[in-house]
Every structure is written in structure tokens, then in C-alpha cells.
PDB file of N, CA and C in Angstrom:
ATOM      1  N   UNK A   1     -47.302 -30.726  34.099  1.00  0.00           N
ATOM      2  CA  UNK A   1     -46.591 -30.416  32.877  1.00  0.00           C
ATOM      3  C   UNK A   1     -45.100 -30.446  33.161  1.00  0.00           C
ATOM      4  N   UNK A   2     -44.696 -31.135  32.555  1.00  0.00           N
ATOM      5  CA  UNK A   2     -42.804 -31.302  32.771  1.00  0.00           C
ATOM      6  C   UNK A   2     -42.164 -30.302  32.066  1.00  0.00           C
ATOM      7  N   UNK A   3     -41.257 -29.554  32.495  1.00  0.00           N
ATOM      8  CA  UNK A   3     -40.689 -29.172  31.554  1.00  0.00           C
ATOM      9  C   UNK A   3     -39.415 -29.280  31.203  1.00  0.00           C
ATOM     10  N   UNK A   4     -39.136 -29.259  29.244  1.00  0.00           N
ATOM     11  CA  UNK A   4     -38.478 -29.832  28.774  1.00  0.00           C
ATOM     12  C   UNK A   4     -37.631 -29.035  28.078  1.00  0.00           C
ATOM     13  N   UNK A   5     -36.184 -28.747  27.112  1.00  0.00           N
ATOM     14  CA  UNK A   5     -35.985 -28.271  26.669  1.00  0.00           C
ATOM     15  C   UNK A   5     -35.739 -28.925  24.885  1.00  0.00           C
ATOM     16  N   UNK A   6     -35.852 -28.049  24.144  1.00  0.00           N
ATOM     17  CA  UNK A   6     -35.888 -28.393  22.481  1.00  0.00           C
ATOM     18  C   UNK A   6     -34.454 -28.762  22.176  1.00  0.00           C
ATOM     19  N   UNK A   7     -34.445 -29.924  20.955  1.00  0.00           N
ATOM     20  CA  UNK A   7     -33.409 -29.824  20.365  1.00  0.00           C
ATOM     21  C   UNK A   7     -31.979 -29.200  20.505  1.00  0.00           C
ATOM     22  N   UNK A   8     -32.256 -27.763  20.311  1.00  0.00           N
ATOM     23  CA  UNK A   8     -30.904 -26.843  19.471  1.00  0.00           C
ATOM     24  C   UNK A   8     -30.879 -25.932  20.960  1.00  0.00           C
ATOM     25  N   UNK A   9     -31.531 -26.364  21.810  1.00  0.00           N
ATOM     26  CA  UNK A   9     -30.945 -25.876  23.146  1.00  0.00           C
ATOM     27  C   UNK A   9     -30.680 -26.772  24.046  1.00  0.00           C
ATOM     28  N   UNK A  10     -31.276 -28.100  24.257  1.00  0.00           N
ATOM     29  CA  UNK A  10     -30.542 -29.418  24.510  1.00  0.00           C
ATOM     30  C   UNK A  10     -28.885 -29.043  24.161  1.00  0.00           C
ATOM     31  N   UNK A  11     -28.994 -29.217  22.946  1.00  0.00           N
ATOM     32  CA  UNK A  11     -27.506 -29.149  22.090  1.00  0.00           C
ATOM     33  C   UNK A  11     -26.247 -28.313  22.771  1.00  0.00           C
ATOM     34  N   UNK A  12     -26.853 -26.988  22.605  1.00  0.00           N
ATOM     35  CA  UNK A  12     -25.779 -26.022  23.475  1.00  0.00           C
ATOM     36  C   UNK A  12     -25.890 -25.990  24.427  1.00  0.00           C
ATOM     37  N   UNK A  13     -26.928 -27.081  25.922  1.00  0.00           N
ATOM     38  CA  UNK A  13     -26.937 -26.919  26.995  1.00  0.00           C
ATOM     39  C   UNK A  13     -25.679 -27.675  27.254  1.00  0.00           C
ATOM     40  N   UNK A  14     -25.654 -29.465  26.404  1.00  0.00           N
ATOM     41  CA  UNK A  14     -24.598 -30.188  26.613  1.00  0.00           C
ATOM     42  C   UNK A  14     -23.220 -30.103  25.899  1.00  0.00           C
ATOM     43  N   UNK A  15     -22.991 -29.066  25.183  1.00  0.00           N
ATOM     44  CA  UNK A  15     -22.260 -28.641  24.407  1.00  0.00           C
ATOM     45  C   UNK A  15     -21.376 -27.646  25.409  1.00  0.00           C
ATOM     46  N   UNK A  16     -21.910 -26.508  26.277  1.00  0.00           N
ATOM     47  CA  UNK A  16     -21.509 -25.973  27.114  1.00  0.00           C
ATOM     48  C   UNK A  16     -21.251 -26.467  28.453  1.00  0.00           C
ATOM     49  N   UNK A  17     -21.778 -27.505  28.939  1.00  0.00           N
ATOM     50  CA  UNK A  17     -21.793 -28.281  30.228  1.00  0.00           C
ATOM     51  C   UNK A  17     -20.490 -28.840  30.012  1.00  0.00           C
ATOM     52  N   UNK A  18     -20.242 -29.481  28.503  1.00  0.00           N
ATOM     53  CA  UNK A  18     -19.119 -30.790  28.606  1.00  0.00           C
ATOM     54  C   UNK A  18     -17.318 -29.732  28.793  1.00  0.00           C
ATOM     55  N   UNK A  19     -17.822 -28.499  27.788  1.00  0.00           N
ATOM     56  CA  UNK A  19     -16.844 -27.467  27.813  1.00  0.00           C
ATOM     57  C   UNK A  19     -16.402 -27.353  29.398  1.00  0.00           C
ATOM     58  N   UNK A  20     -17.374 -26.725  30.008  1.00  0.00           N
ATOM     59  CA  UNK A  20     -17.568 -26.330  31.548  1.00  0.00           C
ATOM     60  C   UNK A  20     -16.562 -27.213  32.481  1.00  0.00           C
ATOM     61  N   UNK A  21     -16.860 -28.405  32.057  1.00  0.00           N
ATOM     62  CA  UNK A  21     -16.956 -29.496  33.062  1.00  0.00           C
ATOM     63  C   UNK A  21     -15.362 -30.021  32.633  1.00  0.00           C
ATOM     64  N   UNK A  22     -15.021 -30.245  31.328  1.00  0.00           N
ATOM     65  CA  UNK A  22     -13.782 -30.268  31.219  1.00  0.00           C
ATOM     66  C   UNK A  22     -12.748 -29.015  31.198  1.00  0.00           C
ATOM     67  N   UNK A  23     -13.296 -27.624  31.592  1.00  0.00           N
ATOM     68  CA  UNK A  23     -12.092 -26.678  31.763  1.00  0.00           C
ATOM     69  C   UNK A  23     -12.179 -27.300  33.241  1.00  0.00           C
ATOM     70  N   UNK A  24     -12.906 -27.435  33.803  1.00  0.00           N
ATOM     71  CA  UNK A  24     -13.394 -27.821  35.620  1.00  0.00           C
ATOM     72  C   UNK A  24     -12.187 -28.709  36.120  1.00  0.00           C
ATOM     73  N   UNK A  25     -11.964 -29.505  35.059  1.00  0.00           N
ATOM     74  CA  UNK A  25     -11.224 -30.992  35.429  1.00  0.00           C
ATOM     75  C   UNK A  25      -9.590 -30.520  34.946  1.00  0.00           C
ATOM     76  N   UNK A  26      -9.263 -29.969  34.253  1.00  0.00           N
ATOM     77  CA  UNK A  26      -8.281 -29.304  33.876  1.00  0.00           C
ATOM     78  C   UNK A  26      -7.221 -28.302  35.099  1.00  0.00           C
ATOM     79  N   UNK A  27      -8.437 -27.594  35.474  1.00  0.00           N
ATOM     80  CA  UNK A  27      -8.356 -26.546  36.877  1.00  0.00           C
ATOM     81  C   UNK A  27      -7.971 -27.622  37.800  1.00  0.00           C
ATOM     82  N   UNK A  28      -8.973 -28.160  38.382  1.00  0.00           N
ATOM     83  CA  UNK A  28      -8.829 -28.901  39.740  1.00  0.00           C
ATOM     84  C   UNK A  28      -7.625 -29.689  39.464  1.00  0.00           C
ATOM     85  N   UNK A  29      -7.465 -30.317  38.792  1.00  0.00           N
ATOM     86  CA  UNK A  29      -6.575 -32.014  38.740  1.00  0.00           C
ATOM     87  C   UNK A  29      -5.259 -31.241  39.141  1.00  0.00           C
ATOM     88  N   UNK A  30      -4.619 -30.826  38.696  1.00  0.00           N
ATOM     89  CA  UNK A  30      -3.297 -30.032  39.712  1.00  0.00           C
ATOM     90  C   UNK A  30      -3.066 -29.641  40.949  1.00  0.00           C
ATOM     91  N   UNK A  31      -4.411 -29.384  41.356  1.00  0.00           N
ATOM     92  CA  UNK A  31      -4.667 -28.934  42.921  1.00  0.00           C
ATOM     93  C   UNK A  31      -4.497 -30.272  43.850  1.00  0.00           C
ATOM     94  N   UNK A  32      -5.099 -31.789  43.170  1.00  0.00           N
ATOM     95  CA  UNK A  32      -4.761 -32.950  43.308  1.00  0.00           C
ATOM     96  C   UNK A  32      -3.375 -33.335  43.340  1.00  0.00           C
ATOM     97  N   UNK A  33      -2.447 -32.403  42.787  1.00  0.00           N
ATOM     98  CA  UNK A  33      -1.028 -33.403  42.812  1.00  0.00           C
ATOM     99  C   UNK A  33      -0.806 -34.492  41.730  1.00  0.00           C
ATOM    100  N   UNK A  34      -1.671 -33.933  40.545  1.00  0.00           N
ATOM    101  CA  UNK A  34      -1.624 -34.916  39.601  1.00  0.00           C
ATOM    102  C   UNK A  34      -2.498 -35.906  39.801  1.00  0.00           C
ATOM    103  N   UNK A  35      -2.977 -36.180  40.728  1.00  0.00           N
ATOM    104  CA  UNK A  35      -4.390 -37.095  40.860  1.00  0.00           C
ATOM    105  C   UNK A  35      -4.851 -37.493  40.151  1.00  0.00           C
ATOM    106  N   UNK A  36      -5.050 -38.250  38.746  1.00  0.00           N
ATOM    107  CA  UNK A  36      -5.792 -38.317  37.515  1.00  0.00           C
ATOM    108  C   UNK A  36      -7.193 -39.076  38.094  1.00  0.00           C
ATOM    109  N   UNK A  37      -7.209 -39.792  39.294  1.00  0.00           N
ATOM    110  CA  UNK A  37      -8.343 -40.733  39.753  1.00  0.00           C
ATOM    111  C   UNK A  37      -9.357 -39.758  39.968  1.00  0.00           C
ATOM    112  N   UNK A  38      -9.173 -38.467  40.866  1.00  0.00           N
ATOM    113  CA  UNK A  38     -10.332 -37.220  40.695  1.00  0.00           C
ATOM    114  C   UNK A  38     -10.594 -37.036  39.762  1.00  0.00           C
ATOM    115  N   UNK A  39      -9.632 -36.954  38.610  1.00  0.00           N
ATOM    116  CA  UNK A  39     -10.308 -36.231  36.936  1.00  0.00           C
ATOM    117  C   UNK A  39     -11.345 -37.206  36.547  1.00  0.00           C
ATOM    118  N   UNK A  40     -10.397 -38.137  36.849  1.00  0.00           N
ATOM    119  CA  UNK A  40     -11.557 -39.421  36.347  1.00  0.00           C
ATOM    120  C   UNK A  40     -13.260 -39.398  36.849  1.00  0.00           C
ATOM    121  N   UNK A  41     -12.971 -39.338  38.217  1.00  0.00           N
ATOM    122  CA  UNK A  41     -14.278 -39.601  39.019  1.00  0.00           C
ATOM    123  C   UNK A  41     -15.426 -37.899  38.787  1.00  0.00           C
ATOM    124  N   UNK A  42     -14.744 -37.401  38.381  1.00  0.00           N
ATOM    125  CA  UNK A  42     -15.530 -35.933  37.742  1.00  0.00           C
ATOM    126  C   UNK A  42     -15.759 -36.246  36.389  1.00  0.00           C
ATOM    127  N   UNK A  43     -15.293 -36.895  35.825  1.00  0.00           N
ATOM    128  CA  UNK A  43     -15.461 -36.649  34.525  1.00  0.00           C
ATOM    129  C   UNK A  43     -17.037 -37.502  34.432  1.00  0.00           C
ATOM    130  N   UNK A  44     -16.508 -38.591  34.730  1.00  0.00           N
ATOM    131  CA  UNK A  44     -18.369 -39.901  35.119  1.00  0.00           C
ATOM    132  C   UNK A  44     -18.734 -39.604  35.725  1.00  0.00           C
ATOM    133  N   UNK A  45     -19.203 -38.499  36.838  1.00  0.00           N
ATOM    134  CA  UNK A  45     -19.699 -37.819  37.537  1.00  0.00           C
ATOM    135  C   UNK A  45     -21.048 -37.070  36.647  1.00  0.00           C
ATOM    136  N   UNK A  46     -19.957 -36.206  35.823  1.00  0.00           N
ATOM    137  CA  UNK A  46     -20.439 -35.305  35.275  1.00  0.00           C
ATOM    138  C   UNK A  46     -21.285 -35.639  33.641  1.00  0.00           C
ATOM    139  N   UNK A  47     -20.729 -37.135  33.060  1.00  0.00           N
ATOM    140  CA  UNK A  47     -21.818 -37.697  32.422  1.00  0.00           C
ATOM    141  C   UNK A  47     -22.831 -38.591  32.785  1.00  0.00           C
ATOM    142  N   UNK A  48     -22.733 -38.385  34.089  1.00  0.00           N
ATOM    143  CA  UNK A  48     -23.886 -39.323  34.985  1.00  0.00           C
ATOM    144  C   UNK A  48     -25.030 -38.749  34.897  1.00  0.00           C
ATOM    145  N   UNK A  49     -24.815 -37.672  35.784  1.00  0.00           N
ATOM    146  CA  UNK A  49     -25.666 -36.146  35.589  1.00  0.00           C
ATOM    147  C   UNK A  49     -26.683 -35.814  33.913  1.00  0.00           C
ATOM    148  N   UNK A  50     -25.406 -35.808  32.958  1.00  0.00           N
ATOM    149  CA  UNK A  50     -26.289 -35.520  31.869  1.00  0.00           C
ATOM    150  C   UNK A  50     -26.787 -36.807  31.652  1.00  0.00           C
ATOM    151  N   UNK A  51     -26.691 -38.089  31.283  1.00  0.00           N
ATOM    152  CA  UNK A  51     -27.285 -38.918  31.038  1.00  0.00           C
ATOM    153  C   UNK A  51     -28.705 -39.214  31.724  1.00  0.00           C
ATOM    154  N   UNK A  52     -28.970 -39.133  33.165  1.00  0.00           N
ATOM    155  CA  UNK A  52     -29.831 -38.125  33.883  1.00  0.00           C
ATOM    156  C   UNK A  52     -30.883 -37.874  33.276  1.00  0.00           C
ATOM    157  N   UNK A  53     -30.483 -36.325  33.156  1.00  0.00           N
ATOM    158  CA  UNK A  53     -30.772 -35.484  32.033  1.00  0.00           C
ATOM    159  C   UNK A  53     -32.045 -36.075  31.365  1.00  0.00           C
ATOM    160  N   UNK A  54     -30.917 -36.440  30.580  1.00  0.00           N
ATOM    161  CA  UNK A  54     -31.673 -37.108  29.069  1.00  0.00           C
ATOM    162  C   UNK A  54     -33.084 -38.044  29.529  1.00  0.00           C
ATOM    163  N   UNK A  55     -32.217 -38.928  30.611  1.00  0.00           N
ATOM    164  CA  UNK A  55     -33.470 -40.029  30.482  1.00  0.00           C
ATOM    165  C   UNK A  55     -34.725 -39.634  31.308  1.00  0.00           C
ATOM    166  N   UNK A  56     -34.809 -38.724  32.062  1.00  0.00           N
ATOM    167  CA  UNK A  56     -36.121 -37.999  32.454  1.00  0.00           C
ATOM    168  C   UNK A  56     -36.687 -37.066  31.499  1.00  0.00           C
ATOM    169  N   UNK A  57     -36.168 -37.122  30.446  1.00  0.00           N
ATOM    170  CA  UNK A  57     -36.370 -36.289  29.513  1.00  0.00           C
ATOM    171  C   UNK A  57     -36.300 -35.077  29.599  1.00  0.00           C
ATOM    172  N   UNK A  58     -35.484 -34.320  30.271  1.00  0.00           N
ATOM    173  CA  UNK A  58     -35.650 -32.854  30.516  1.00  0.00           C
ATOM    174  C   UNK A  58     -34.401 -32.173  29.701  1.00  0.00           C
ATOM    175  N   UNK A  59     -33.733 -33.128  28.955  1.00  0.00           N
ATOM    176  CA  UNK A  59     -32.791 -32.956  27.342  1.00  0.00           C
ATOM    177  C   UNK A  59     -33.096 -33.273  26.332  1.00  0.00           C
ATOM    178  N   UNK A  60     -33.638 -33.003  25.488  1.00  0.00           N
ATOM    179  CA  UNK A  60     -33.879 -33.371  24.373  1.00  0.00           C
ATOM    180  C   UNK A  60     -32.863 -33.218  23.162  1.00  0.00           C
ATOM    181  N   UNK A  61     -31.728 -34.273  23.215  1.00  0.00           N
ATOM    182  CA  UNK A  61     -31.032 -33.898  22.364  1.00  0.00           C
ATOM    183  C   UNK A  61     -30.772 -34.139  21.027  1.00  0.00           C
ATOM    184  N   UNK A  62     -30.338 -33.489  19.876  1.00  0.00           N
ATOM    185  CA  UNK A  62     -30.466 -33.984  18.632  1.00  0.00           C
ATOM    186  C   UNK A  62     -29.607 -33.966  17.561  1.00  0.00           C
ATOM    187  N   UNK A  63     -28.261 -34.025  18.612  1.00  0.00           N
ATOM    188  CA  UNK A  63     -26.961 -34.504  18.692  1.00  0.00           C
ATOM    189  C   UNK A  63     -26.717 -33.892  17.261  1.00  0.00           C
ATOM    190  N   UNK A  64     -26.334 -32.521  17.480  1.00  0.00           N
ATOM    191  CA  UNK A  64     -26.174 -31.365  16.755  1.00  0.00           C
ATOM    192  C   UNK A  64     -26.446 -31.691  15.038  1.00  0.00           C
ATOM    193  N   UNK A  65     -27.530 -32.659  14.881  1.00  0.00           N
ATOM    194  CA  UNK A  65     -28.483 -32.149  13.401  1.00  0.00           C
ATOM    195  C   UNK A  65     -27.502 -33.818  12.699  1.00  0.00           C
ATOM    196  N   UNK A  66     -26.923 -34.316  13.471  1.00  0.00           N
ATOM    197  CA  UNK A  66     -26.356 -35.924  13.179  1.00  0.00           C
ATOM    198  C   UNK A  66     -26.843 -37.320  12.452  1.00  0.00           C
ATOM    199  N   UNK A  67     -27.808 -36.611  12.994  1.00  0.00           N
ATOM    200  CA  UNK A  67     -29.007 -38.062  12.581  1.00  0.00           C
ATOM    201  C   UNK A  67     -30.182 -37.357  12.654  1.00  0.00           C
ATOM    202  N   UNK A  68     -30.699 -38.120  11.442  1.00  0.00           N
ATOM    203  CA  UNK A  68     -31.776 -37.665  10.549  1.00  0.00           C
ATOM    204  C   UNK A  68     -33.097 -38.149  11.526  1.00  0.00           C
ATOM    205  N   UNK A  69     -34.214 -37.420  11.579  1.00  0.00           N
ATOM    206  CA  UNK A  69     -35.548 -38.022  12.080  1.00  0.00           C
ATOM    207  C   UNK A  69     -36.621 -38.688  11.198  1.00  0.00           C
ATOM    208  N   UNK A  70     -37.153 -39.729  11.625  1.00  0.00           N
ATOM    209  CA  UNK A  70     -37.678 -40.898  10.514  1.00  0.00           C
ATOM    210  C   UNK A  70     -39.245 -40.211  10.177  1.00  0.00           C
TER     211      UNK A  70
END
């Protein structure tokens, strides 16, 4: 049995991750010296990860109520 998460917690999992992940990149990138190539390489890092995610299915997202289900 895999387990998966629903919709409207998908939602605020990647909703809070992207928050997370861009205060993350905000923090660090100064510690760089202005480095923008780290921000960069965290930032696709970090939608690598969720994309991931998604395609093992262990996100189920429903891209906060956006699109309608057929």
C-alpha cells in the first residue's frame, strides 16, 4: 500500500515547501557573496524534489481548486 497524500494537503504541503524553500534561498544567497548561481541551483533543486513528488505519486495535487475535475 503506498502512501499518498489528498488534494488540499498536497496543496499546503507545496504551498509551504515553495514558501520554505524560497525564505531558504533568500537567507543563504548573501552568505554566497551575492552568488545568484547557488540561488539558482536551489531553487531547481528544490522543484526537482517536488516534481518527484508528484510523479511517484506521493502528491496529489489539485493546484489549489484551479481546474475543474472531468
Amino acid at each position: 500500500m503506498k502512501f499518498k497524500l489528498g488534494k488540499i494537503t498536497s496543496d499546503i504541503f507545496i504551498a509551504v515547501y515553495i514558501l520554505s524553500t524560497l525564505y531558504f534561498r533568500f537567507y543563504i544567497e548573501p552568505l554566497f557573496n551575492g552568488n545568484f548561481f547557488a540561488s539558482i541551483f536551489i531553487g531547481l533543486f528544490s522543484l526537482l524534489i517536488i516534481w518527484v513528488l508528484v510523479k511517484i505519486k506521493f502528491l496529489n495535487p489539485g493546484w489549489f481548486g484551479l481546474y475543474k475535475n472531468k
